[in-house]
C-alpha atoms as a PDB file:
ATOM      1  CA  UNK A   1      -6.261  -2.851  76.616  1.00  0.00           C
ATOM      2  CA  UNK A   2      -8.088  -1.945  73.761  1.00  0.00           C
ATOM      3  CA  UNK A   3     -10.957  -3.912  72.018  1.00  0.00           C
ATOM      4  CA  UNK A   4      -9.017  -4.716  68.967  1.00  0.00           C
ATOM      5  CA  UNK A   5      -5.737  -5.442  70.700  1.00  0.00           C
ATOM      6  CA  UNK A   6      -8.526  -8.047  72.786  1.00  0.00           C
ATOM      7  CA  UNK A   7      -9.402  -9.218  69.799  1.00  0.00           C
ATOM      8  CA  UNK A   8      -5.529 -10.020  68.454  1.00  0.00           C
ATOM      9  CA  UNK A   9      -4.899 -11.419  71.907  1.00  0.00           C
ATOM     10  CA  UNK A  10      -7.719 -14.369  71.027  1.00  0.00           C
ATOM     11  CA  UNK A  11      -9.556 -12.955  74.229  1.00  0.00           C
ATOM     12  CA  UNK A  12     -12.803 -12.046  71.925  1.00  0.00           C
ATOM     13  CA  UNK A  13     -13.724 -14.346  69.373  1.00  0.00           C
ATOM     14  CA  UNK A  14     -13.982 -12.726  65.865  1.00  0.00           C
ATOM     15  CA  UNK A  15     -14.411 -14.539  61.944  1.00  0.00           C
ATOM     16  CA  UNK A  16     -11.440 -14.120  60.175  1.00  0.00           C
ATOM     17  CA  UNK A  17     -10.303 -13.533  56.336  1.00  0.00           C
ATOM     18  CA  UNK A  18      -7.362 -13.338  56.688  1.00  0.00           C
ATOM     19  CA  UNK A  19      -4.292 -13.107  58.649  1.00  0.00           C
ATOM     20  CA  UNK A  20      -0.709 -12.284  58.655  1.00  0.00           C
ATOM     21  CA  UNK A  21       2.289 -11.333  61.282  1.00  0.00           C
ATOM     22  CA  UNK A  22       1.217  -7.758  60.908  1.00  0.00           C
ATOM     23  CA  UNK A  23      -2.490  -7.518  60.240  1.00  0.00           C
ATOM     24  CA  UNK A  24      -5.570  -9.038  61.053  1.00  0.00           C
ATOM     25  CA  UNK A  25      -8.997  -8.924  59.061  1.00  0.00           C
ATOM     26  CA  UNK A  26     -12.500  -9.911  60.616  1.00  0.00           C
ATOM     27  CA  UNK A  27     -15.629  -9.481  59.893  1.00  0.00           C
ATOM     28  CA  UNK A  28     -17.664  -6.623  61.135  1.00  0.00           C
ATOM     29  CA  UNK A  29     -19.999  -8.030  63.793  1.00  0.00           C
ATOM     30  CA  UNK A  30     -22.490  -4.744  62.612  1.00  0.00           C
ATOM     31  CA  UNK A  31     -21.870  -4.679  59.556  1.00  0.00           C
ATOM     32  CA  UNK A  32     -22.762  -1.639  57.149  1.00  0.00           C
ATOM     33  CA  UNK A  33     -22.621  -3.225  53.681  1.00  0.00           C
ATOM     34  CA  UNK A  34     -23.520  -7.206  52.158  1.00  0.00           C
ATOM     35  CA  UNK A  35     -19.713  -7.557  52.808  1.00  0.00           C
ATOM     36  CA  UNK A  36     -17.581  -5.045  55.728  1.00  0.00           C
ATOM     37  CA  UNK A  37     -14.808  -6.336  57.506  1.00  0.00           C
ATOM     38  CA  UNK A  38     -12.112  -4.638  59.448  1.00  0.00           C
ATOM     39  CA  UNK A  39      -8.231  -4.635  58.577  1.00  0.00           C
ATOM     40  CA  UNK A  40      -6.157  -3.586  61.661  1.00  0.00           C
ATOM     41  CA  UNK A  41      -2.723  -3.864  62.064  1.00  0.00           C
ATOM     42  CA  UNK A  42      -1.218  -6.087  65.337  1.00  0.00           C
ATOM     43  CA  UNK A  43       0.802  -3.145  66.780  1.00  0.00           C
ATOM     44  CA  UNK A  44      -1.454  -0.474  68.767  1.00  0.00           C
ATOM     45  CA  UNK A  45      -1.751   2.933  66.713  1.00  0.00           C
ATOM     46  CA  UNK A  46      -4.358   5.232  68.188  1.00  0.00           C
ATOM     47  CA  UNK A  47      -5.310   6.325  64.577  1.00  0.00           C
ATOM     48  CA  UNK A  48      -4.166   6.473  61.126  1.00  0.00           C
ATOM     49  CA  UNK A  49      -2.381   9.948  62.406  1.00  0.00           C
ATOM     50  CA  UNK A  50       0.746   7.928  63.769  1.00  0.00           C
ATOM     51  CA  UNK A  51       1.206   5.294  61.124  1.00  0.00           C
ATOM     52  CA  UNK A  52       4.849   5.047  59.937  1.00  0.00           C
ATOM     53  CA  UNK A  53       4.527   4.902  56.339  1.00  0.00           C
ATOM     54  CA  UNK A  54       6.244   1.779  55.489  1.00  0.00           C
ATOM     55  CA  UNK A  55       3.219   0.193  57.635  1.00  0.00           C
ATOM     56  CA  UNK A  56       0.460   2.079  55.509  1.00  0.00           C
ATOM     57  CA  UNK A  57       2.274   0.817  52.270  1.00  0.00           C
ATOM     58  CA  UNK A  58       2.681  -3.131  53.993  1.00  0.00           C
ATOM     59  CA  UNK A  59      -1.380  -2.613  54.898  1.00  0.00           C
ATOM     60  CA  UNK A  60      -2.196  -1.687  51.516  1.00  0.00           C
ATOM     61  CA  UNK A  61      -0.718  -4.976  50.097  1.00  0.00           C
ATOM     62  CA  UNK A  62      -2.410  -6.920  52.779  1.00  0.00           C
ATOM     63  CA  UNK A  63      -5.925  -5.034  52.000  1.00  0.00           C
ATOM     64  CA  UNK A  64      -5.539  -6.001  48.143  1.00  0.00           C
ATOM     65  CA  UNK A  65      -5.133  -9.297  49.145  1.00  0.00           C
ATOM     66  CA  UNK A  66      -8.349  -9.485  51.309  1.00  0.00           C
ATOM     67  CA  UNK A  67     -10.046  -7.705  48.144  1.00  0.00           C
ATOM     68  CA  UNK A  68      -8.779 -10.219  46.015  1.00  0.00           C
ATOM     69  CA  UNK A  69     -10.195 -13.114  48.808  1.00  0.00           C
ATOM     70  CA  UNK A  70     -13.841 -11.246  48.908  1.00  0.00           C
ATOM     71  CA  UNK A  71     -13.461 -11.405  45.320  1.00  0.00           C
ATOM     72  CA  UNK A  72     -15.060  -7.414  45.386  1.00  0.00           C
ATOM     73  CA  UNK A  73     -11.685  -5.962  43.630  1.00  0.00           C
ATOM     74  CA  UNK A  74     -13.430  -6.115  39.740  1.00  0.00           C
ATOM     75  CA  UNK A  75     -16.554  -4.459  41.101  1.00  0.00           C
ATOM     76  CA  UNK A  76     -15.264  -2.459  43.520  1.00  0.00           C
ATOM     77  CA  UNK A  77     -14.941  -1.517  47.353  1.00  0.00           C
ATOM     78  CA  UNK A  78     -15.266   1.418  50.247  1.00  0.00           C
ATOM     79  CA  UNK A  79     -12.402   1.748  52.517  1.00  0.00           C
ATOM     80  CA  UNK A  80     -12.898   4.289  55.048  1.00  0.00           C
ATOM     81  CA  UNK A  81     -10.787   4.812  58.334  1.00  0.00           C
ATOM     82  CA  UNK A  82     -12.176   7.387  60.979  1.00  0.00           C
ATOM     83  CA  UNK A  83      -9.579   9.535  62.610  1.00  0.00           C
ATOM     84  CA  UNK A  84      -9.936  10.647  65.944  1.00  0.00           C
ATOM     85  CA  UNK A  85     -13.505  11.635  67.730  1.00  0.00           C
ATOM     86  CA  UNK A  86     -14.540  14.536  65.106  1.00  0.00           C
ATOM     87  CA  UNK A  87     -13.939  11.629  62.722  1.00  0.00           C
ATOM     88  CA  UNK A  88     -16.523   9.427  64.424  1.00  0.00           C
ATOM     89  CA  UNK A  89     -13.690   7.055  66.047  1.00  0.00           C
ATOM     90  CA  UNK A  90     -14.928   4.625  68.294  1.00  0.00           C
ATOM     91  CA  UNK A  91     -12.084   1.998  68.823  1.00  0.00           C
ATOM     92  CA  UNK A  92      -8.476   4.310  69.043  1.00  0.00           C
ATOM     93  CA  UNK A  93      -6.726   1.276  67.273  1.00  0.00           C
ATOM     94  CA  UNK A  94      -6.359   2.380  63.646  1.00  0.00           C
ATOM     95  CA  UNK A  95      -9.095   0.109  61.599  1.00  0.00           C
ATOM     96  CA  UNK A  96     -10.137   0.263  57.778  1.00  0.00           C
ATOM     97  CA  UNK A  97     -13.443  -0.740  57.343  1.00  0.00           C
ATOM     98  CA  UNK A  98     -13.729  -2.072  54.271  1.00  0.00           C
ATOM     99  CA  UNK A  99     -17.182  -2.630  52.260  1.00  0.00           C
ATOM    100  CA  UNK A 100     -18.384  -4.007  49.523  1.00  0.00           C
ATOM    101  CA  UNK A 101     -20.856  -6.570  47.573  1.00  0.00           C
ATOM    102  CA  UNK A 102     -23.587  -4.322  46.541  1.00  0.00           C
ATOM    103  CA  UNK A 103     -23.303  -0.606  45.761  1.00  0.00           C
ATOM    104  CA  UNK A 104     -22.364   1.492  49.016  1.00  0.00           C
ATOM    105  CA  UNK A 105     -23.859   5.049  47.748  1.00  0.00           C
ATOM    106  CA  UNK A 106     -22.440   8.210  48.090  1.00  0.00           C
ATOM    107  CA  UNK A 107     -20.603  10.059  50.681  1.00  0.00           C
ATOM    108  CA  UNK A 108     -22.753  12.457  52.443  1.00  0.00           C
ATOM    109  CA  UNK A 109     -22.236  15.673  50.668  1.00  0.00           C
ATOM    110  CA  UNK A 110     -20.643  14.032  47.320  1.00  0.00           C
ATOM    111  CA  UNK A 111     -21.310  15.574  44.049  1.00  0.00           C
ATOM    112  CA  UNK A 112     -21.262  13.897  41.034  1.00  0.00           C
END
C-alpha cells in the first residue's frame, strides 16, 4: 500500500483542509512555499497519466474550493503534479501540490 492510500486509510496522521468522498487535502509535512498542501484523490492512480477525465474536472472543483479555504485564489497559487520518475515522482498516487502565500518564483528555465 502506498503512502497516500496510508494516509486515506487514517494509518498516518496528516492536517487536513479539507475533505470530501473523493479527495483529500493535507498539508505538506516539507513544505516548499508559506502555504503547500497536497490534493489527492481516494482511488489509487499511479499518476496523472491514468486519470479519467470526469475525475480531473471533479478535482478541479475540489482544488478551487481549497483555494478559496487558503484564501490564496485573489493573489494567486502554484499547482504542480509530477508525472512519473523523469518527472521527479516520488509517491505513484497522483498528488497536486499546491503552493501559495508568498510569491513562488519562476519555473526553472521560464522566460518572461
Amino acid at each position: 500500500m502506498c503512502l497516500f492510500c496510508k494516509i486515506i486509510d487514517g494509518e498516518i496522521p496528516n492536517n487536513t483542509v479539507l475533505e470530501n468522498d473523493e479527495f483529500l487535502c493535507f498539508h505538506d509535512i516539507n513544505p516548499a512555499a508559506k502555504i503547500h498542501v497536497l490534493i489527492i484523490p481516494k482511488k489509487h492512480y499511479d499518476s496523472f497519466d491514468v486519470i479519467p477525465a470526469q475525475l480531473m474536472a471533479n478535482m478541479t472543483e475540489f482544488i478551487h474550493k481549497v483555494a478559496d479555504k487558503l484564501g490564496v485564489r485573489e493573489d494567486g497559487y502554484r499547482l504542480i503534479t509530477n508525472i512519473k520518475d523523469h518527472g521527479g515522482q516520488e509517491v505513484h498516487h497522483l498528488h497536486m501540490h499546491l503552493l501559495a502565500g508568498e510569491y513562488v518564483g519562476r519555473l526553472v528555465g521560464a522566460k518572461k
